[in-house]
Every structure is written in structure tokens, then in C-alpha cells.
C-alpha atoms as a PDB file:
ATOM      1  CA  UNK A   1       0.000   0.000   0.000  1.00  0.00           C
ATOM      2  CA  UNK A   2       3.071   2.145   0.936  1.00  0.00           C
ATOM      3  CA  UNK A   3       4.222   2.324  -2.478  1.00  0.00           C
ATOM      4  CA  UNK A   4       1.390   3.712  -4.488  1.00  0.00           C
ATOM      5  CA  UNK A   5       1.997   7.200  -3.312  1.00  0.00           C
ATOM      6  CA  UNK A   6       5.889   6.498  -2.675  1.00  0.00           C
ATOM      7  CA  UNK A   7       7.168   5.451  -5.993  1.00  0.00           C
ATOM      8  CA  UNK A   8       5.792   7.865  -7.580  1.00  0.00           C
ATOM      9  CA  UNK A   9       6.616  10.708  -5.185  1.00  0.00           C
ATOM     10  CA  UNK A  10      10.130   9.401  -5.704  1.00  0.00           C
ATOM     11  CA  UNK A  11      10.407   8.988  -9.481  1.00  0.00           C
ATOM     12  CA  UNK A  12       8.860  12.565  -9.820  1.00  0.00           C
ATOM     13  CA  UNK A  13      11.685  13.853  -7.515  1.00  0.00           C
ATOM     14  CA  UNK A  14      14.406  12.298  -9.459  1.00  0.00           C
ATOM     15  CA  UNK A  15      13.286  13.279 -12.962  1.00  0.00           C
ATOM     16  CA  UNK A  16      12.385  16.979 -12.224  1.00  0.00           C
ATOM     17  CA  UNK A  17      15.001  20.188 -11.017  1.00  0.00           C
ATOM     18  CA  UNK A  18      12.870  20.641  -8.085  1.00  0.00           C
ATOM     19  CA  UNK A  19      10.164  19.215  -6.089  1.00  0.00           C
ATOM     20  CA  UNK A  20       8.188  20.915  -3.082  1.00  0.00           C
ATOM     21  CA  UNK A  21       8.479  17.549  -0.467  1.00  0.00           C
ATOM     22  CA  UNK A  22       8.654  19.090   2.749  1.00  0.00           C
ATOM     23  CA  UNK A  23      10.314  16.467   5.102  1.00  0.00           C
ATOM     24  CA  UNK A  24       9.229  18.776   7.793  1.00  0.00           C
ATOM     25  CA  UNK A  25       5.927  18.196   7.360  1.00  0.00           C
ATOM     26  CA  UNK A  26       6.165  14.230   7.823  1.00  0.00           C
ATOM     27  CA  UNK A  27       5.995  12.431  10.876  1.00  0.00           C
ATOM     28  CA  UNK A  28       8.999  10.436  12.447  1.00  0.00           C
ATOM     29  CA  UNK A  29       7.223   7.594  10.820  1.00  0.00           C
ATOM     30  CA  UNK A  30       6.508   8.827   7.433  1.00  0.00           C
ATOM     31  CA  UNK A  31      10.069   9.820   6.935  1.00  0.00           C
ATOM     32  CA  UNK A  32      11.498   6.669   7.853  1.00  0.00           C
ATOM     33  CA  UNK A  33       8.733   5.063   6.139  1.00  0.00           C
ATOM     34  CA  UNK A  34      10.212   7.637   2.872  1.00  0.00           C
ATOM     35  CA  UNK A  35      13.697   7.010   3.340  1.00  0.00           C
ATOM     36  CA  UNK A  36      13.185   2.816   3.486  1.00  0.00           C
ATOM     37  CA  UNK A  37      11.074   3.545   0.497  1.00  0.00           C
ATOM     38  CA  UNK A  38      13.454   5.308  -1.243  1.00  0.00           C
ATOM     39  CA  UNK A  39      16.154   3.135  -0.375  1.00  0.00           C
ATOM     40  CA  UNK A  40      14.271   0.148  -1.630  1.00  0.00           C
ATOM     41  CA  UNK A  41      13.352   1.553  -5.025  1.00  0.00           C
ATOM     42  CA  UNK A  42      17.069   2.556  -5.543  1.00  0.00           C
ATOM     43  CA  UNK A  43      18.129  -0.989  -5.389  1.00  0.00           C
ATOM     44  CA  UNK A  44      15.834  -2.250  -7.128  1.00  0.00           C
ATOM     45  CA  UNK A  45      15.830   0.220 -10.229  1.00  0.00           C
ATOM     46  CA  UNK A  46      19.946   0.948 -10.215  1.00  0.00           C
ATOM     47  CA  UNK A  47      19.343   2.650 -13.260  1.00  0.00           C
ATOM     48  CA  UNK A  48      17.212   5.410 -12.450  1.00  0.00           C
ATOM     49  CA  UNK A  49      21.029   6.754 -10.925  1.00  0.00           C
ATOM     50  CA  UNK A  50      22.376   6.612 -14.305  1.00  0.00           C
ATOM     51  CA  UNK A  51      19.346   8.225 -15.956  1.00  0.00           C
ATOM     52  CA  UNK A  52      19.665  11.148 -13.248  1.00  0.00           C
ATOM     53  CA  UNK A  53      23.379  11.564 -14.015  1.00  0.00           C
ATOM     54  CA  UNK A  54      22.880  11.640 -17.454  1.00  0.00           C
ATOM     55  CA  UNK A  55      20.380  14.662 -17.021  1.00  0.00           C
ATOM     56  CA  UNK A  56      22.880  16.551 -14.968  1.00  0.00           C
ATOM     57  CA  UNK A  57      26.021  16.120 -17.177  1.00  0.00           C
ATOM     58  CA  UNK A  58      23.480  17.499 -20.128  1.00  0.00           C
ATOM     59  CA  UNK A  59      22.317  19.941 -18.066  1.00  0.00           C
ATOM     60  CA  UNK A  60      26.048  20.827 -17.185  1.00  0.00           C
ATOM     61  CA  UNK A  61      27.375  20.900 -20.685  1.00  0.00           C
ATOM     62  CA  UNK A  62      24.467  23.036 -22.065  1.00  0.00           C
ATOM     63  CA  UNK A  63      25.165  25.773 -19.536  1.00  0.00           C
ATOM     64  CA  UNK A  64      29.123  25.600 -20.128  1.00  0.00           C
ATOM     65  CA  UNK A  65      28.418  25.941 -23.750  1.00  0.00           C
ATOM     66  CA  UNK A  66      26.008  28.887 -23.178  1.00  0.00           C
ATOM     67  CA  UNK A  67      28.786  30.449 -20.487  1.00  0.00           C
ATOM     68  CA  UNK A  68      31.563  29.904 -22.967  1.00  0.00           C
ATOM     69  CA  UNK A  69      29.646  31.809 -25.792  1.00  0.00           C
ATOM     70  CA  UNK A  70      29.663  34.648 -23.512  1.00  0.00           C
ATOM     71  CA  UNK A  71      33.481  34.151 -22.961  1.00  0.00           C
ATOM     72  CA  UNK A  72      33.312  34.402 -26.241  1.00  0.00           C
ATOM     73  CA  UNK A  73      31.707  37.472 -27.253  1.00  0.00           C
ATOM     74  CA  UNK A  74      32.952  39.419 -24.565  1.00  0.00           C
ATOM     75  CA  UNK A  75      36.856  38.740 -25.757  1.00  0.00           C
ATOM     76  CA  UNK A  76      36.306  38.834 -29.589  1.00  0.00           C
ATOM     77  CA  UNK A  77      38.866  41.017 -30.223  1.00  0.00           C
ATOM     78  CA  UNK A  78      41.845  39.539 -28.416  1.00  0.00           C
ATOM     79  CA  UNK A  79      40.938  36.206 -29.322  1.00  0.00           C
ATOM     80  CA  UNK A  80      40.535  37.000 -33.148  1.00  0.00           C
ATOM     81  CA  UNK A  81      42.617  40.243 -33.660  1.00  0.00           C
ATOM     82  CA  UNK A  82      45.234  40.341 -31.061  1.00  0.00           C
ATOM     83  CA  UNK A  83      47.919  41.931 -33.412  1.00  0.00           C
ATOM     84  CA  UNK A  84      50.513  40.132 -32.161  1.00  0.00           C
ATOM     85  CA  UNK A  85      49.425  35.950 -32.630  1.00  0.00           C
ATOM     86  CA  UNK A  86      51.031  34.294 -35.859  1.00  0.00           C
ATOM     87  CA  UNK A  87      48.213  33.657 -38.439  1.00  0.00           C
ATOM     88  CA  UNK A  88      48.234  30.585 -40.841  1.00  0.00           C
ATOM     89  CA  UNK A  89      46.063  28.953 -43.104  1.00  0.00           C
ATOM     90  CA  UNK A  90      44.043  30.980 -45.591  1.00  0.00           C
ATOM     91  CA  UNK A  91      44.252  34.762 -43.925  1.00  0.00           C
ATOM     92  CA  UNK A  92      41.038  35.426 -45.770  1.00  0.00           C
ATOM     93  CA  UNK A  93      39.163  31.997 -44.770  1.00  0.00           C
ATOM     94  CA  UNK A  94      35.712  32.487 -43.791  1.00  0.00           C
ATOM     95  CA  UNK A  95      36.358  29.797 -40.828  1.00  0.00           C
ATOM     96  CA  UNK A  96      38.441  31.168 -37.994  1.00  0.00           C
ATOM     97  CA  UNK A  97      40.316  28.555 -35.719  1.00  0.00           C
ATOM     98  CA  UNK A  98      42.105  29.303 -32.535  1.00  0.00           C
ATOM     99  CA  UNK A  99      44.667  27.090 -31.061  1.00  0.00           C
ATOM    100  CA  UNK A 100      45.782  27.683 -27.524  1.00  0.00           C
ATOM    101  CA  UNK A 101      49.145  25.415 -27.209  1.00  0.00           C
ATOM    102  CA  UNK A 102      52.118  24.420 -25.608  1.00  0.00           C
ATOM    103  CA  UNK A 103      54.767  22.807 -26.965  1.00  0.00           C
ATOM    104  CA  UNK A 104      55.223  19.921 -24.583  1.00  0.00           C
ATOM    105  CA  UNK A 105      51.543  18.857 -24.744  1.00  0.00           C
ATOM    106  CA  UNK A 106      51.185  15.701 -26.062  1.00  0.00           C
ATOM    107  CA  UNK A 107      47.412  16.251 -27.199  1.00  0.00           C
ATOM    108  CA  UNK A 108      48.880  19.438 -28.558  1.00  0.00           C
ATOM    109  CA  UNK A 109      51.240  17.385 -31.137  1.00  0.00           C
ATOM    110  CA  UNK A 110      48.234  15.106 -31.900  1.00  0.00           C
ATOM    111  CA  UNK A 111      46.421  17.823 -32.372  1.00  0.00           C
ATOM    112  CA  UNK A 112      48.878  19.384 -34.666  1.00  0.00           C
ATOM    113  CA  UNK A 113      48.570  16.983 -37.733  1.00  0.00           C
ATOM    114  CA  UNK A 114      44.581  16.834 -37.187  1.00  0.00           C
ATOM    115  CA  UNK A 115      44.854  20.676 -37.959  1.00  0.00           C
ATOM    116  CA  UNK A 116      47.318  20.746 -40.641  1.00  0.00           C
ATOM    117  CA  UNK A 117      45.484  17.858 -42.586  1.00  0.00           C
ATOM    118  CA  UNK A 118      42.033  20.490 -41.548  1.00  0.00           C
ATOM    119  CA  UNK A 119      43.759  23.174 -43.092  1.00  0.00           C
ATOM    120  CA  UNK A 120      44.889  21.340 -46.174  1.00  0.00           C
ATOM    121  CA  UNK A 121      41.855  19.676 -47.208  1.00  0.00           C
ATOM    122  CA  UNK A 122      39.853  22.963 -46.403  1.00  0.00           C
ATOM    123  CA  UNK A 123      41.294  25.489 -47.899  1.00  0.00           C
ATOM    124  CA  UNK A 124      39.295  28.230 -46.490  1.00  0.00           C
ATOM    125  CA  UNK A 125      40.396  28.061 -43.203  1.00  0.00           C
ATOM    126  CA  UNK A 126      42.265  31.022 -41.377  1.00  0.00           C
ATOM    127  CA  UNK A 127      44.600  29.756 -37.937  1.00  0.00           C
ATOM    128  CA  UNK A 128      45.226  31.550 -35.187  1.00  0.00           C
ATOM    129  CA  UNK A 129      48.428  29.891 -32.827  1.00  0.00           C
ATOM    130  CA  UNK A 130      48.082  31.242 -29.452  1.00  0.00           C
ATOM    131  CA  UNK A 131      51.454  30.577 -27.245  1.00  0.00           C
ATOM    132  CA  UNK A 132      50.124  29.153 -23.631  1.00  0.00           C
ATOM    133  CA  UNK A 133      53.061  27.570 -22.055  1.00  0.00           C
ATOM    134  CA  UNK A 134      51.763  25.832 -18.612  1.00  0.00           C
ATOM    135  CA  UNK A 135      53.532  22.749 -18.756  1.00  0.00           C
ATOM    136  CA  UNK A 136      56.428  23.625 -16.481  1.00  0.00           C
ATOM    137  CA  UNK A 137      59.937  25.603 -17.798  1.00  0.00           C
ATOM    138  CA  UNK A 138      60.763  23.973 -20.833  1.00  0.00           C
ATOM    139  CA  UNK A 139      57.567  24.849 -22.068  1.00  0.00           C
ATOM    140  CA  UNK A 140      58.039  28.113 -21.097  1.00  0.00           C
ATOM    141  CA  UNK A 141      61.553  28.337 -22.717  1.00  0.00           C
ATOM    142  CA  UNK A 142      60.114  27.220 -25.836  1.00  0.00           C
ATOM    143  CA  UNK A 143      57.361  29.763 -25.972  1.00  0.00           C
ATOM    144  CA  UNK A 144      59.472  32.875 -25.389  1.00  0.00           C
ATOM    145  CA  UNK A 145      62.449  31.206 -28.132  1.00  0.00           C
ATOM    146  CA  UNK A 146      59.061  30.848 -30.541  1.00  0.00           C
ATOM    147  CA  UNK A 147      57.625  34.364 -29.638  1.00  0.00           C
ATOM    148  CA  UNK A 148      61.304  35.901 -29.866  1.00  0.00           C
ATOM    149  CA  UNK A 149      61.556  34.374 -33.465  1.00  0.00           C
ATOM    150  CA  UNK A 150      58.289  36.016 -34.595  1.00  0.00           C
ATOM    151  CA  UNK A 151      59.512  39.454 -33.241  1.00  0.00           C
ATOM    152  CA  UNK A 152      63.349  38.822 -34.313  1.00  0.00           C
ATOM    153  CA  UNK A 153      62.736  37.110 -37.830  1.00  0.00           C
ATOM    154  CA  UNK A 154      59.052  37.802 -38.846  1.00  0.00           C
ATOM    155  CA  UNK A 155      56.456  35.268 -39.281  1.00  0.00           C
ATOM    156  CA  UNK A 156      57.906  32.913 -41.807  1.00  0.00           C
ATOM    157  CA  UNK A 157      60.547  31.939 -39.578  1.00  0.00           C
ATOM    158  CA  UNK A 158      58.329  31.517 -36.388  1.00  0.00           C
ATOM    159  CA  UNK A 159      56.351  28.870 -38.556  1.00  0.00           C
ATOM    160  CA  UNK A 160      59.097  27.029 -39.571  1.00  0.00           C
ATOM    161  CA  UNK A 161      60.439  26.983 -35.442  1.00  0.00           C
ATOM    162  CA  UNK A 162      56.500  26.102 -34.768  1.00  0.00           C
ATOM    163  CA  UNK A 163      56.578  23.886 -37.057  1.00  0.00           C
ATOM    164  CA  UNK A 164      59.949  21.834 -35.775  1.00  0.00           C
ATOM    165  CA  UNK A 165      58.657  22.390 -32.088  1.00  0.00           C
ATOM    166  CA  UNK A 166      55.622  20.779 -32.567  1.00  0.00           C
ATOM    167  CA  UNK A 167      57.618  17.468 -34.303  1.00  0.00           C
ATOM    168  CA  UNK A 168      60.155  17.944 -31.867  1.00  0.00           C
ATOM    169  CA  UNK A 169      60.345  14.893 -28.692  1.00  0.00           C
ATOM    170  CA  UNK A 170      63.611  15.705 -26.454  1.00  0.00           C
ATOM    171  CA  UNK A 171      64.430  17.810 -23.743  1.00  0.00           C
ATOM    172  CA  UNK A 172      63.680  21.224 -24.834  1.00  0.00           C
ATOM    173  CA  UNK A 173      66.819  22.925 -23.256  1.00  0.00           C
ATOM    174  CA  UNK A 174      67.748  25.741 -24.760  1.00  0.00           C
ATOM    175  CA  UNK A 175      71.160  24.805 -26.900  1.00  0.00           C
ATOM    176  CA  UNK A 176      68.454  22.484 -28.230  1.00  0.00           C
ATOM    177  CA  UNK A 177      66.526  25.416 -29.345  1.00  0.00           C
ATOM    178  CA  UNK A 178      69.682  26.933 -31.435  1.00  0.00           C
ATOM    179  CA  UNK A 179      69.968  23.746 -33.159  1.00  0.00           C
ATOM    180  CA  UNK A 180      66.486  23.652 -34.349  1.00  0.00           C
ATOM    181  CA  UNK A 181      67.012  27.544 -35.341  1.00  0.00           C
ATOM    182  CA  UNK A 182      70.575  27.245 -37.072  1.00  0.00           C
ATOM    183  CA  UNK A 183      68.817  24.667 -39.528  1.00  0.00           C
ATOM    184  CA  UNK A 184      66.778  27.614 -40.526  1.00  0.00           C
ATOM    185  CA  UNK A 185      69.209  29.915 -40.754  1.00  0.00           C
ATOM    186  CA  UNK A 186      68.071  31.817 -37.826  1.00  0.00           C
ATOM    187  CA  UNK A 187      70.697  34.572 -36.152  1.00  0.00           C
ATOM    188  CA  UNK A 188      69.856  32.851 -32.568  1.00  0.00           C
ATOM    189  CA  UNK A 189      72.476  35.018 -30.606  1.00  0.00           C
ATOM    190  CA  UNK A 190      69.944  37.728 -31.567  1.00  0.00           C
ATOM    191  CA  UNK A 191      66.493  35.444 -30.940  1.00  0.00           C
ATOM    192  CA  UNK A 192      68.318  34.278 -27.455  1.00  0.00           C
ATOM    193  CA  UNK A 193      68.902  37.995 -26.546  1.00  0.00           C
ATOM    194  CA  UNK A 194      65.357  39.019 -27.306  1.00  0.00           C
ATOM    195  CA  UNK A 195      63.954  35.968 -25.011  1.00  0.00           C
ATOM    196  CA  UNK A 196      63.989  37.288 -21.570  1.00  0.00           C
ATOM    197  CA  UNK A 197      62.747  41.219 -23.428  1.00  0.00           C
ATOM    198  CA  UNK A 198      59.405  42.779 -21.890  1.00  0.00           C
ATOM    199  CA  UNK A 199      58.067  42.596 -25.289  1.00  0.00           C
ATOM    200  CA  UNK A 200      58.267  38.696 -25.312  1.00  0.00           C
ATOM    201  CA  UNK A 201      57.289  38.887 -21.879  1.00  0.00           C
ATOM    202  CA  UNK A 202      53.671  40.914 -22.526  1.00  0.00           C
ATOM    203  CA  UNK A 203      52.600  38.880 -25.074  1.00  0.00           C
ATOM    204  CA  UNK A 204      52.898  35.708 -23.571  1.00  0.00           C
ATOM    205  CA  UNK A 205      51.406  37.530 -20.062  1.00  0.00           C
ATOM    206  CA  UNK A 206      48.494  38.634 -22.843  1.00  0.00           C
ATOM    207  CA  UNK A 207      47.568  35.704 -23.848  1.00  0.00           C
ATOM    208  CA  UNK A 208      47.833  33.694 -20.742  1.00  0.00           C
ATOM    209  CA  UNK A 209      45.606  36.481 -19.210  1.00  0.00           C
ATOM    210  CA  UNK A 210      43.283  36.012 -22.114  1.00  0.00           C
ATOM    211  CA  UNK A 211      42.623  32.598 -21.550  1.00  0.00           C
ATOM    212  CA  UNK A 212      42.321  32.894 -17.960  1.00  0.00           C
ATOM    213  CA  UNK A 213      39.030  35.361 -18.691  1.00  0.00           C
ATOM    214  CA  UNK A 214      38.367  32.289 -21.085  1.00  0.00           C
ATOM    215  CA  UNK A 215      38.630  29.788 -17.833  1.00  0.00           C
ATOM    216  CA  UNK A 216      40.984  27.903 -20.186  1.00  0.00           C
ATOM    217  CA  UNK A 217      43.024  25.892 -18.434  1.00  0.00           C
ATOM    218  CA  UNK A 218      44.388  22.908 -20.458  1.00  0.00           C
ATOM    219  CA  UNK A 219      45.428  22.248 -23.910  1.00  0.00           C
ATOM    220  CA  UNK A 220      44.825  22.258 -26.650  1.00  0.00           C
ATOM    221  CA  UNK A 221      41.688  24.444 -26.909  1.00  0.00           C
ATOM    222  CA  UNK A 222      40.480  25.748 -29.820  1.00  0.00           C
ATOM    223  CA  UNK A 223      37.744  28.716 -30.278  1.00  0.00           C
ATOM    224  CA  UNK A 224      36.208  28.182 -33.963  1.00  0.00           C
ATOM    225  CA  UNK A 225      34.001  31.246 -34.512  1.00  0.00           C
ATOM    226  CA  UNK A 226      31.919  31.917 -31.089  1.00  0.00           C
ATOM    227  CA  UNK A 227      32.311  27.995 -29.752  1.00  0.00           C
ATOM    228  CA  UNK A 228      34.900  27.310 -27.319  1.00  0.00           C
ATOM    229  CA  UNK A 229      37.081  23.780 -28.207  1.00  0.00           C
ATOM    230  CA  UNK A 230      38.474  22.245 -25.368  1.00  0.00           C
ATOM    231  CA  UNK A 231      40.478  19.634 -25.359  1.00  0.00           C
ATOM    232  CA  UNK A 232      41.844  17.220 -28.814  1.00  0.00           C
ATOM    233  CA  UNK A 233      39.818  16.763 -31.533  1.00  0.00           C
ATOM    234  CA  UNK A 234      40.100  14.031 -34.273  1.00  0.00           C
ATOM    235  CA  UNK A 235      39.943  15.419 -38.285  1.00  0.00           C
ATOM    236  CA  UNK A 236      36.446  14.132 -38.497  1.00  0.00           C
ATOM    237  CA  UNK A 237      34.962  15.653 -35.924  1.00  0.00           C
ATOM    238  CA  UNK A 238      36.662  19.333 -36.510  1.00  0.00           C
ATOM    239  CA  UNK A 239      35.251  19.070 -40.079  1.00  0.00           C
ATOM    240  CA  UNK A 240      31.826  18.013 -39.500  1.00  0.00           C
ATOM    241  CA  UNK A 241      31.862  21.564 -36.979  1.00  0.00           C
ATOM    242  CA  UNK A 242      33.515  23.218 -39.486  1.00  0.00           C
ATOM    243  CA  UNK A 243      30.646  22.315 -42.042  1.00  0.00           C
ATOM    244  CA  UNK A 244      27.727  23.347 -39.157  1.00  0.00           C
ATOM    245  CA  UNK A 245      29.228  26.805 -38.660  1.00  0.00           C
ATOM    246  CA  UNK A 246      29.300  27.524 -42.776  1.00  0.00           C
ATOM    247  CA  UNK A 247      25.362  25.958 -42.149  1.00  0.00           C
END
């Protein structure tokens, strides 16, 4: 008899945001009466937990996806038009992808070939590399040698030290860094003064102040348009987003 006004009770409280059950209001009995109920209908439908999960990680991701357009809107112009971030890809694409990276990030080099093959196949894709070294020193050592050979040798040469950084699996010390440079031809007595500068310095500070506004704090992450990315993303996947933002 307990159960015809119990079970339901109970299912109605589990499938809805919020139900007016004043405890309260019960008796000693009826609450122990509810709790045994509700302890019994648990155990015997285990997956009512999952369902109720399932609502809240929904219910989580649509509001983090609503919060991070926001982000979004509100930072347009130093995510898209910083002045200072190397651009790649096709300059006049009418897709824009952000990268926030760091050279020791294994996703990050995973990541790398998804986006090159993206950018390949595409065609019509503009790329915007954001340095975001968190990964301890070396990371950091690489982002200011990378950021110093944008400023030092213009943006050719910072791809082709992006480029051998992201391929790149060994200690990244910093005689290794003049190796990788000297195959390009790079004066790195002049990148190695420029490292430690205050203009290296502010623009990685930028960026790393950016993406805390962004609550970014792993990597990769990407922002394609006004949708925030974040974490690794296989080829297929990027496209088929890159094909619902052109609708």
C-alpha cells in the first residue's frame, strides 16, 4: 500500500530540477517510512542513478556551452585580432580557428597533424596559434624562443620553429633550441637575446591572461568562430563543426 503514493513521489523527484516535499511536514514515521522507500526503489531500479546523471552532465554541458559563448563574445577582439598571434592557413578563410598550445603537450602534437590535414583539405580556413606555455619551464623556454623568433625574424621563420617544435620529442633545453634555429638559418644570438625582453614577456602575459578570462586551463583548446574547443579533436569531428558553422 506504501508504495502507491511512494514510488511515484520518488520517481517525480528524481526526474524533475525541483520538487516541493517538505520532510518537515512528515511524521517520524513517514520519513522513515520515505527514506526505506526510497532506499528500496534505488536498489531495485539501479538505473534510475544513471538516468539522473545523465540529465545533470546534459544539463552541465548546455550551460558551459552557453557560459563559454559569452566568454566568447565578450573577448572577440583579443581572441581574433590580437595583433601580435602568428596567423596561418588561408588569412582570408571564412572559418576562424584558434589554437591555444604548448609545446610539450602531447594532445597538442596530436592535435597538430589533425589541424594541418584540416587546413589542407579545407582550404578556407584562417589559424590563429596562441602561445600558452603551462607545462612547467621547458615549455616556457620554448614559448618565449618561438615568440622571440616572430619578433626577431618575422612570421615565416616563427612557422618554420613552430613547425619543428611541434615534431620535436627531447628535452627542450635551450642549446636544443639553437639547433632547431641554425637549420633555418636563424641569427639565434639575436632570438636568445630578445627571449627574456618585456616585449616577449607581454605577449605571452596577454595571452595567458586572455585565456584565464576564457577559464581555459588545459590544452589544446580551440575557439572556432563563437564555440569554445576544449580539449583534442580528431579530423572528423573538426570538419563536421567546421561544415555546421558555414550551415
Amino acid at each position: 500500500m506504501k508504495s502507491t503514493w511512494i514510488a511515484p513521489l520518488l520517481a517525480a523527484t528524481l526526474a524533475l530540477p525541483a520538487v516541493a516535499l517538505d520532510l518537515d511536514a512528515m511524521t517520524a514515521e513517514e520519513r522513515a517510512l520515505f527514506r526505506d522507500e526510497v532506499r528500496s526503489y534505488l536498489l531495485d531500479n539501479p538505473e534510475i542513478i544513471m538516468q539522473a546523471v545523465e540529465v545533470l552532465q546534459a544539463r552541465e554541458a548546455q550551460e558551459q556551452e552557453q557560459a563559454d559563448l559569452t566568454l566568447v563574445s565578450d573577448n572577440a577582439a583579443e581572441i581574433f585580432d590580437d595583433g601580435y598571434s602568428w596567423v596561418g592557413g588561408n588569412p582570408d578563410g571564412d572559418i576562424v580557428l584558434v589554437e591555444f598550445l604548448d609545446y610539450r603537450c602531447g594532445y597538442c602534437k596530436r592535435a597538430h597533424n589533425e589541424v594541418a590535414q584540416l587546413l589542407e583539405s579545407d582550404g578556407n580556413i584562417k589559424l590563429i596559434v596562441k602561445e600558452f606555455p603551462i607545462l612547467g619551464e621547458q615549455s616556457v623556454l620554448a614559448s618565449r624562443f618561438a615568440v622571440a623568433t616572430k619578433q626577431i625574424a618575422g612570421a615565416e621563420s616563427y612557422h618554420a620553429m613552430h613547425e619543428a617544435l611541434m615534431s620535436y620529442n627531447g628535452d627542450l633545453s635551450l642549446p636544443a633550441l639553437r639547433r632547431l634555429a641554425s637549420t633555418f638559418g636563424l641569427d639565434t644570438d639575436a632570438i636568445e637575446a630578445r627571449m627574456d625582453s618585456d616585449k616577449v614577456t607581454q605577449e605571452i602575459a596577454a595571452t595567458r591572461a586572455l585565456a584565464q578570462r576564457l577559464a581555459i586551463s588545459g590544452t589544446p583548446t580551440f575557439v572556432m568562430h563563437d564555440e569554445m574547443l576544449r580539449g583534442y579533436l580528431p579530423f572528423d569531428q573538426m570538419q563536421a563543426l567546421v561544415a555546421e558553422k558555414r550551415g
